[in-house]
PDB file of N, CA and C in Angstrom:
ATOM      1  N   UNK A   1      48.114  41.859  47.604  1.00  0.00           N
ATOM      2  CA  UNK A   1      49.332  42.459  47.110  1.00  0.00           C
ATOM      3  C   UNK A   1      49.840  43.562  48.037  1.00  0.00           C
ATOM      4  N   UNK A   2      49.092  44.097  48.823  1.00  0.00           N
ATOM      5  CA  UNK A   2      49.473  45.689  49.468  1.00  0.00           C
ATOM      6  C   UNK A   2      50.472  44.874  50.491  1.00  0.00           C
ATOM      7  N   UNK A   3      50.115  44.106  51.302  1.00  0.00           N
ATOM      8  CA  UNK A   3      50.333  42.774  52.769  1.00  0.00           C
ATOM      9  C   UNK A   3      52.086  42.781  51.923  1.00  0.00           C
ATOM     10  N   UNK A   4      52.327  42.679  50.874  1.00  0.00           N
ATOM     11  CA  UNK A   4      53.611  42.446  49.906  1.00  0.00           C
ATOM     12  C   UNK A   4      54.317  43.521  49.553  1.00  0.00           C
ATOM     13  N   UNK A   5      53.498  44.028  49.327  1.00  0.00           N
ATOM     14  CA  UNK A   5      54.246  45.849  48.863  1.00  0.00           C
ATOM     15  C   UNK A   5      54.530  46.704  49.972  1.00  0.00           C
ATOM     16  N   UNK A   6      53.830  46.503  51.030  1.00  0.00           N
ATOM     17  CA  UNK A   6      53.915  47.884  52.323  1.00  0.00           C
ATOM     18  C   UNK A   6      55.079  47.971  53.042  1.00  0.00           C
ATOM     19  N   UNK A   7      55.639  46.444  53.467  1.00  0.00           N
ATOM     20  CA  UNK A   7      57.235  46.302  53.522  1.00  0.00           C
ATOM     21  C   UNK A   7      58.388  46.795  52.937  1.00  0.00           C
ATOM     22  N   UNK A   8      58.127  47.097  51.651  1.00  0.00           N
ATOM     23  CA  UNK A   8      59.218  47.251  50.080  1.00  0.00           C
ATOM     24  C   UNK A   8      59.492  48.510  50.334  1.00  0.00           C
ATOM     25  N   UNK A   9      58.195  49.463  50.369  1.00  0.00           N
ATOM     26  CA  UNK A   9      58.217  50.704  49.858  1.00  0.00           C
ATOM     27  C   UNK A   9      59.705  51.716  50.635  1.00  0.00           C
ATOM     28  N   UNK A  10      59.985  51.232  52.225  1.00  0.00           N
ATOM     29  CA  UNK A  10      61.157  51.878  52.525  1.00  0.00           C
ATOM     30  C   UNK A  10      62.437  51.815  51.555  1.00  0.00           C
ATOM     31  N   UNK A  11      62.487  50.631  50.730  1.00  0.00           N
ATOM     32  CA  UNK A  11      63.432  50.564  50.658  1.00  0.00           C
ATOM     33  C   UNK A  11      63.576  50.842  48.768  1.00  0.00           C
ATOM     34  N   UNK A  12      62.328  51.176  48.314  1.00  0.00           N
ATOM     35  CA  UNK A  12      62.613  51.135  46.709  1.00  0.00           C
ATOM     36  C   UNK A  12      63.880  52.409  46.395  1.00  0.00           C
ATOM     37  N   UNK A  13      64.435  53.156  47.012  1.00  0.00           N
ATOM     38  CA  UNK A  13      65.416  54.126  46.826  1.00  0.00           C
ATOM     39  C   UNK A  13      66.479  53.215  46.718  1.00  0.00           C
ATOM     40  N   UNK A  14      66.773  52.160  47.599  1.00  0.00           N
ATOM     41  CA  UNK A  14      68.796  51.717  47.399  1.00  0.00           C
ATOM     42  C   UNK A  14      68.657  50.581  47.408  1.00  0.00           C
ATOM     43  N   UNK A  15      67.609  49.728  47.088  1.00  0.00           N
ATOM     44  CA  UNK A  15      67.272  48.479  46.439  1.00  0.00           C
ATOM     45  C   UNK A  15      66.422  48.300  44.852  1.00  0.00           C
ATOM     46  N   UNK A  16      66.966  47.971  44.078  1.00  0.00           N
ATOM     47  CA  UNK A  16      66.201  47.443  42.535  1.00  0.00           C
ATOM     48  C   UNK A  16      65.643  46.276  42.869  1.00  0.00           C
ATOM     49  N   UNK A  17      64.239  46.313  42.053  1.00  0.00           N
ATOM     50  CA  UNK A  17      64.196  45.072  42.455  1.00  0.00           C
ATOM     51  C   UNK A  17      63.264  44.508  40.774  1.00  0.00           C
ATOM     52  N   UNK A  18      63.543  43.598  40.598  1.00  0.00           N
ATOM     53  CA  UNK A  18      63.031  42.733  39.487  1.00  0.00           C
ATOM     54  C   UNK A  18      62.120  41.081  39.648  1.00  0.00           C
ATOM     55  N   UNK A  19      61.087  41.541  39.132  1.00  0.00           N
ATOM     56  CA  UNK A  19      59.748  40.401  39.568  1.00  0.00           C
ATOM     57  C   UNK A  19      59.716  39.406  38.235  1.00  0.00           C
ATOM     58  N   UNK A  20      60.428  37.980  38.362  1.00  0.00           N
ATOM     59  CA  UNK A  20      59.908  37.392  37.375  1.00  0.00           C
ATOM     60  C   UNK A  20      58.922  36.118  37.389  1.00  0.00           C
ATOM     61  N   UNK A  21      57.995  36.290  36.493  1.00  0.00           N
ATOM     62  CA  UNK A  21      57.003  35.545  37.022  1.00  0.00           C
ATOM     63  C   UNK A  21      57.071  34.077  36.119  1.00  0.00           C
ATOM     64  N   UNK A  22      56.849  32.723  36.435  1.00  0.00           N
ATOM     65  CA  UNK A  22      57.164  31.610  36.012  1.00  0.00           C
ATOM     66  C   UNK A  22      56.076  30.490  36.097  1.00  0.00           C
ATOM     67  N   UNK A  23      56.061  29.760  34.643  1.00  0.00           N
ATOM     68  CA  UNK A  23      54.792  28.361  34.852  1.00  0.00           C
ATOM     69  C   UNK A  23      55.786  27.520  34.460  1.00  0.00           C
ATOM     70  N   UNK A  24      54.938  26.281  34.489  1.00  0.00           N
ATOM     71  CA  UNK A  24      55.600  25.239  34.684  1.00  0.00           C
ATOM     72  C   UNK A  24      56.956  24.845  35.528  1.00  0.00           C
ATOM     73  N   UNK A  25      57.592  25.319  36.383  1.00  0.00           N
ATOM     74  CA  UNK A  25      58.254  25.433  37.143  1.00  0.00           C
ATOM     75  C   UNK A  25      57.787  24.848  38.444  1.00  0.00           C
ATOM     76  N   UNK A  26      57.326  23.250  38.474  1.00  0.00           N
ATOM     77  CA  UNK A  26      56.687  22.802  39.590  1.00  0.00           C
ATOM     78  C   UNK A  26      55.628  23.866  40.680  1.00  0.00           C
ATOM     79  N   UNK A  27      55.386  23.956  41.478  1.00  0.00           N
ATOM     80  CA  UNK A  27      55.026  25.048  42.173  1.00  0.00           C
ATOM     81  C   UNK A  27      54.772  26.181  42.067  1.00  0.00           C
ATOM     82  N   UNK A  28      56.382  26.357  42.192  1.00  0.00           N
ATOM     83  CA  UNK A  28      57.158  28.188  41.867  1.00  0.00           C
ATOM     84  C   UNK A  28      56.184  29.345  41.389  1.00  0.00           C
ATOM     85  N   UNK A  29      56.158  29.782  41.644  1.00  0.00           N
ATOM     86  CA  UNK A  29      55.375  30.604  40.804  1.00  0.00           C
ATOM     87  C   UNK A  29      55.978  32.056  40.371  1.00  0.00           C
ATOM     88  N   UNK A  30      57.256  33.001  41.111  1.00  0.00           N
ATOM     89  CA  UNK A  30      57.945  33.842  40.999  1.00  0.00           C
ATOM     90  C   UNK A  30      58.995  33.618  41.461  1.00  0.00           C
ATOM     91  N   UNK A  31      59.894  34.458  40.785  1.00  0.00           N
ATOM     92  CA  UNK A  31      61.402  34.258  41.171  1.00  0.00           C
ATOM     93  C   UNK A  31      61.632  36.044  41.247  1.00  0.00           C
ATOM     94  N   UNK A  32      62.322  36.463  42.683  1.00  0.00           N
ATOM     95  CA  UNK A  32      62.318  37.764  42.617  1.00  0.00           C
ATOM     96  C   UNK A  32      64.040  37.981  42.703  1.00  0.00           C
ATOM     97  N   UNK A  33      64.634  39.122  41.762  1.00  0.00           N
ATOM     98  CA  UNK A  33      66.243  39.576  41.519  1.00  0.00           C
ATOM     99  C   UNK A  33      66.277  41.358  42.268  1.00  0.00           C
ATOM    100  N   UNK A  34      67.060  40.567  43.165  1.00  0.00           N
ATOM    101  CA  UNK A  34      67.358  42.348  43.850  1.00  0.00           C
ATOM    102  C   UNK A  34      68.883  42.505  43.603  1.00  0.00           C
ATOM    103  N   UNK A  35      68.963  43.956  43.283  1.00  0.00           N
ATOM    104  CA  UNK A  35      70.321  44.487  43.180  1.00  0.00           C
ATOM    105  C   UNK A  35      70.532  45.701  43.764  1.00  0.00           C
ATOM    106  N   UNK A  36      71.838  45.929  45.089  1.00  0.00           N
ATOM    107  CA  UNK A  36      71.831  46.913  45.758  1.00  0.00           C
ATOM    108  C   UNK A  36      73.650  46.950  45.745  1.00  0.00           C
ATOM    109  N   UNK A  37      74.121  48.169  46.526  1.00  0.00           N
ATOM    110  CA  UNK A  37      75.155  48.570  47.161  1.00  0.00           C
ATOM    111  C   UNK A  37      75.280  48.486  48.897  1.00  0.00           C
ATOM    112  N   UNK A  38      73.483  48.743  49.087  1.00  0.00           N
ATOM    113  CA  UNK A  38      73.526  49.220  50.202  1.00  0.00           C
ATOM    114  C   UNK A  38      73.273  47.809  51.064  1.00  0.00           C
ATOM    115  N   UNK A  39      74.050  46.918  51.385  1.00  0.00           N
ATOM    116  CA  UNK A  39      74.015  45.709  52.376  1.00  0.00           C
ATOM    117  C   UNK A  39      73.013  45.930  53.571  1.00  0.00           C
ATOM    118  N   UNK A  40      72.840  47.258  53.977  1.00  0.00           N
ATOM    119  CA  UNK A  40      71.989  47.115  55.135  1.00  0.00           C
ATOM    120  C   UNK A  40      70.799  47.069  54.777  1.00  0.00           C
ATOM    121  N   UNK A  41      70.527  48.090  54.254  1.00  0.00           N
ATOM    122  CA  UNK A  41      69.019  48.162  53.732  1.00  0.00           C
ATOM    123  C   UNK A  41      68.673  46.635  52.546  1.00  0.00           C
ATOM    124  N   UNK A  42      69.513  46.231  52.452  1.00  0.00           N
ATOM    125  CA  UNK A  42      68.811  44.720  51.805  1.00  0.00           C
ATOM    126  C   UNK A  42      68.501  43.531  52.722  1.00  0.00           C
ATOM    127  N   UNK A  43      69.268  44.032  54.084  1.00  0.00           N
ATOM    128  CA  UNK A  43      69.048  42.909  55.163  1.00  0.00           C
ATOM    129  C   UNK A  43      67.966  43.640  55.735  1.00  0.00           C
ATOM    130  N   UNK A  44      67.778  45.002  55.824  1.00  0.00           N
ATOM    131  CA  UNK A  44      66.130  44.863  56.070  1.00  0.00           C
ATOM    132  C   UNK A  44      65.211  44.853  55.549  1.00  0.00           C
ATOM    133  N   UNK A  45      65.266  44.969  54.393  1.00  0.00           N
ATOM    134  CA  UNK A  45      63.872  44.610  53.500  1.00  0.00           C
ATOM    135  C   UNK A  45      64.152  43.025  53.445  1.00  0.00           C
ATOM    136  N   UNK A  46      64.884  42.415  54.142  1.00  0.00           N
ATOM    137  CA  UNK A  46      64.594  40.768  54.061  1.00  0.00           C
ATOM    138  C   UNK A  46      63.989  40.329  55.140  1.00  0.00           C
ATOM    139  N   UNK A  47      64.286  41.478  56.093  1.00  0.00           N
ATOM    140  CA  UNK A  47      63.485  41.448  57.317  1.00  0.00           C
ATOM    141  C   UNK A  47      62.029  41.561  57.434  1.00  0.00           C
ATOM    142  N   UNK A  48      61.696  43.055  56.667  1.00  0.00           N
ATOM    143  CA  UNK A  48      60.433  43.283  56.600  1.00  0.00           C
ATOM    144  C   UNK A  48      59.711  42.138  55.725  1.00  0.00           C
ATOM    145  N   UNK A  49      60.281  41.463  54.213  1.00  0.00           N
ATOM    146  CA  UNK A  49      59.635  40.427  53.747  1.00  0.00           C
ATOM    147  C   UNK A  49      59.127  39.418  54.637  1.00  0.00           C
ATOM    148  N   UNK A  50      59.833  38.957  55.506  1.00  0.00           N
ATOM    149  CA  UNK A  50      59.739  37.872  56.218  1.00  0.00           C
ATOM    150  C   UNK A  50      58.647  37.915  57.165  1.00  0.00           C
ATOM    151  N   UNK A  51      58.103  39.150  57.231  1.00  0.00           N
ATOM    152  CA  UNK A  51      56.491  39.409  58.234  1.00  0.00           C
ATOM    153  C   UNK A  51      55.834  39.492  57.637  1.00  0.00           C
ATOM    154  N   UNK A  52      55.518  39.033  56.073  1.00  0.00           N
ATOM    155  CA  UNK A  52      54.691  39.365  55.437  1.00  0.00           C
ATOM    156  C   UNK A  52      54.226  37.788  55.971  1.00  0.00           C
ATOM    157  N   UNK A  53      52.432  38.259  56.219  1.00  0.00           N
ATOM    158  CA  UNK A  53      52.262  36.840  56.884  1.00  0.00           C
ATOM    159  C   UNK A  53      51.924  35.493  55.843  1.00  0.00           C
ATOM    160  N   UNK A  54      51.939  35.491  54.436  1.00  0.00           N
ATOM    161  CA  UNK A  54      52.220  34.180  53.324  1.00  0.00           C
ATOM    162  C   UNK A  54      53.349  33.700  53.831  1.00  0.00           C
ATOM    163  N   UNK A  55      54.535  34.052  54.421  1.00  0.00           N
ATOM    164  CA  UNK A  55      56.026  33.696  53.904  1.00  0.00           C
ATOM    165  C   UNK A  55      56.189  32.728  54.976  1.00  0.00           C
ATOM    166  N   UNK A  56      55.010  32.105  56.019  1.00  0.00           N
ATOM    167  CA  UNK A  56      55.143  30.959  56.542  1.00  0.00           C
ATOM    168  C   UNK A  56      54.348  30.222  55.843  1.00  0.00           C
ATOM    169  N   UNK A  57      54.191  30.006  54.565  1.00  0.00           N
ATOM    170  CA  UNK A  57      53.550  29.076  54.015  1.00  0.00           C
ATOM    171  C   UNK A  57      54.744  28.414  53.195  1.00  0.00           C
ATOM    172  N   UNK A  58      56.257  28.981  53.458  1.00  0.00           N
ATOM    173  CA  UNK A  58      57.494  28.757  52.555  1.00  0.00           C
ATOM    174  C   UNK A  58      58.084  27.331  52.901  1.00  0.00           C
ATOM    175  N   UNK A  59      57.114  26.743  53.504  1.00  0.00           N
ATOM    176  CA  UNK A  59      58.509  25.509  54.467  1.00  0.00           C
ATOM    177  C   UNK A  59      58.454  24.602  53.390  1.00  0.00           C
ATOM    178  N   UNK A  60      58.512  24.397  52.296  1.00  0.00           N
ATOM    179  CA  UNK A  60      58.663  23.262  51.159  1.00  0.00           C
ATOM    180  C   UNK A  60      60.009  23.942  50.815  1.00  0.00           C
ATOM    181  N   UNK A  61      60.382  25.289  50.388  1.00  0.00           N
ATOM    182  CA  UNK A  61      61.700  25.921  50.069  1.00  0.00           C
ATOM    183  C   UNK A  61      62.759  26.616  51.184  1.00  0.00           C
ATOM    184  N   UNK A  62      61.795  26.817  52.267  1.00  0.00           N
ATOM    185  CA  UNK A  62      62.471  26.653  53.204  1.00  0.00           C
ATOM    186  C   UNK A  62      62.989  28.167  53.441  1.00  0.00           C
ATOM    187  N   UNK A  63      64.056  29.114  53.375  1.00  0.00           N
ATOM    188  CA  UNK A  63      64.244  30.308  52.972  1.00  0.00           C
ATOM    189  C   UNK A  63      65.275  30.557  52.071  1.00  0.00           C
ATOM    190  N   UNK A  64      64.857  30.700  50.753  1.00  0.00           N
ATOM    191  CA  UNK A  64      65.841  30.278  49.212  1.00  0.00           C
ATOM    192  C   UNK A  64      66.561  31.648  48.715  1.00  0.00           C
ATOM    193  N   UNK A  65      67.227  32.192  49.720  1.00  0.00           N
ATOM    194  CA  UNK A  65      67.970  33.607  49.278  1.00  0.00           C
ATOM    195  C   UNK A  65      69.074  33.282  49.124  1.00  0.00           C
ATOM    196  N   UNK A  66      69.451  33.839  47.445  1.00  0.00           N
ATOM    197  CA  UNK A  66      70.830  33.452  46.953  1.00  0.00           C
ATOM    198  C   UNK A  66      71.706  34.863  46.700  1.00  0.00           C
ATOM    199  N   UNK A  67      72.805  34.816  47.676  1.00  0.00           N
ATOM    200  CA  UNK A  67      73.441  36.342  47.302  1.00  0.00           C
ATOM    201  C   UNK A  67      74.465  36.003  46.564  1.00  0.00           C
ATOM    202  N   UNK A  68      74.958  37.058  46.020  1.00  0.00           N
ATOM    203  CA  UNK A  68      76.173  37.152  45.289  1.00  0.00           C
ATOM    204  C   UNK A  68      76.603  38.304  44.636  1.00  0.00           C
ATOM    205  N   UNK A  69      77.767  38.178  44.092  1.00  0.00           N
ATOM    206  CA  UNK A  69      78.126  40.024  43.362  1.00  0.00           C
ATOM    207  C   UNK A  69      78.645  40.178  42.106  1.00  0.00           C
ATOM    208  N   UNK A  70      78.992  40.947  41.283  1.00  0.00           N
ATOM    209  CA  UNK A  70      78.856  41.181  39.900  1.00  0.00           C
ATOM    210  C   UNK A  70      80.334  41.613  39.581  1.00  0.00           C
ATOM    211  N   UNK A  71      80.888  41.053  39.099  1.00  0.00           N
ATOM    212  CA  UNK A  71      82.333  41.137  38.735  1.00  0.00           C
ATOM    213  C   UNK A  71      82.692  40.641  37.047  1.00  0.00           C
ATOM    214  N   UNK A  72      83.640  41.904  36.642  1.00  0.00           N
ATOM    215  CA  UNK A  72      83.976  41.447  35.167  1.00  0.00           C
ATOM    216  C   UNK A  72      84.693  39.977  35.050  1.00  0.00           C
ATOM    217  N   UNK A  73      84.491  39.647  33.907  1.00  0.00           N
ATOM    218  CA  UNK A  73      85.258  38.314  33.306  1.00  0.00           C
ATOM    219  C   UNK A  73      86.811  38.167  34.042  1.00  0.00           C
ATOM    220  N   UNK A  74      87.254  39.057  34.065  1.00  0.00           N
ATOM    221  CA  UNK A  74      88.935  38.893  34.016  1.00  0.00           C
ATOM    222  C   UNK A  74      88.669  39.278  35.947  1.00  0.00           C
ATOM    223  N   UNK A  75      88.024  39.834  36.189  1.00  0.00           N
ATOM    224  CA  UNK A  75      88.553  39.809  38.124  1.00  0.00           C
ATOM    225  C   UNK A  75      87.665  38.008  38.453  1.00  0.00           C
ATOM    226  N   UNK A  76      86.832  37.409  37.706  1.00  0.00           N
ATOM    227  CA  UNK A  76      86.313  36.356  38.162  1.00  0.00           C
ATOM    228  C   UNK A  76      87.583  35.511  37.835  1.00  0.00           C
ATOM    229  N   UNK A  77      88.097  35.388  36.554  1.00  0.00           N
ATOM    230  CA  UNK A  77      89.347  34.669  36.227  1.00  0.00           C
ATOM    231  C   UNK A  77      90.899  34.506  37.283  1.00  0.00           C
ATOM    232  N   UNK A  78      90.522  35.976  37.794  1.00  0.00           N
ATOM    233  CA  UNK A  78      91.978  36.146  38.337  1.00  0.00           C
ATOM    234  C   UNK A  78      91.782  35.424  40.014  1.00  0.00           C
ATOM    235  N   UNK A  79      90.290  36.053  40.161  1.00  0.00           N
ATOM    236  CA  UNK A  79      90.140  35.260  41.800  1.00  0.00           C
ATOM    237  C   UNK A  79      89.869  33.492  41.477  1.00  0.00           C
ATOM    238  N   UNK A  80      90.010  32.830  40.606  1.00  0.00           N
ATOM    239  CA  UNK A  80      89.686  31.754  40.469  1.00  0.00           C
ATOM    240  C   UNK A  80      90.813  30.931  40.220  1.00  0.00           C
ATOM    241  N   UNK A  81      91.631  31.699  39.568  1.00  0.00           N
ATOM    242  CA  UNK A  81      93.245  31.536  39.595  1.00  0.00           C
ATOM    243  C   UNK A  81      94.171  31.387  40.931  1.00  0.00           C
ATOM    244  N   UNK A  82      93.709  32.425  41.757  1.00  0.00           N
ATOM    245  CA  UNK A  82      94.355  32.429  43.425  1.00  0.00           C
ATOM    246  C   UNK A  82      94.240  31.410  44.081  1.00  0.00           C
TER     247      UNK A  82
END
């Protein structure tokens, strides 16, 4: 766990991060939810993840980072409208 955590620790100030853990989900075994402002510091803690030396054992998923951003009902409506 430390090999996992020693990377993180720069960044637990302007990154949240949420660990959910999952069975039966073929394989899978966690699904991790980060939420930031700060774009840089999330591209380097994706950096530092990526030396964690497990994360070449990923080539079945390959590298499964899904971004996206948080917007009320009515600005999703209106950009979907445009």
């Amino acid at each position: 766990m430390e090999a996992h955590t020693a990377p993180t620790l720069a960044y637990l100030v302007n990154v949240k991060r949420k660990l959910y853990h999952s069975t039966g989900i073929d394989d899978t075994d966690f699904i991790t939810y980060f939420e930031t402002n700060d774009l840089a510091a999330f591209n380097n803690l994706m950096i530092s993840l990526a030396s964690v030396p497990e994360n070449k054992y990923h080539v079945r998923w390959g590298s499964p980072t899904v971004l996206g951003t948080i917007h009320s009902p009515e600005a999703v409506m209106k950009a979907l409208a445009e």
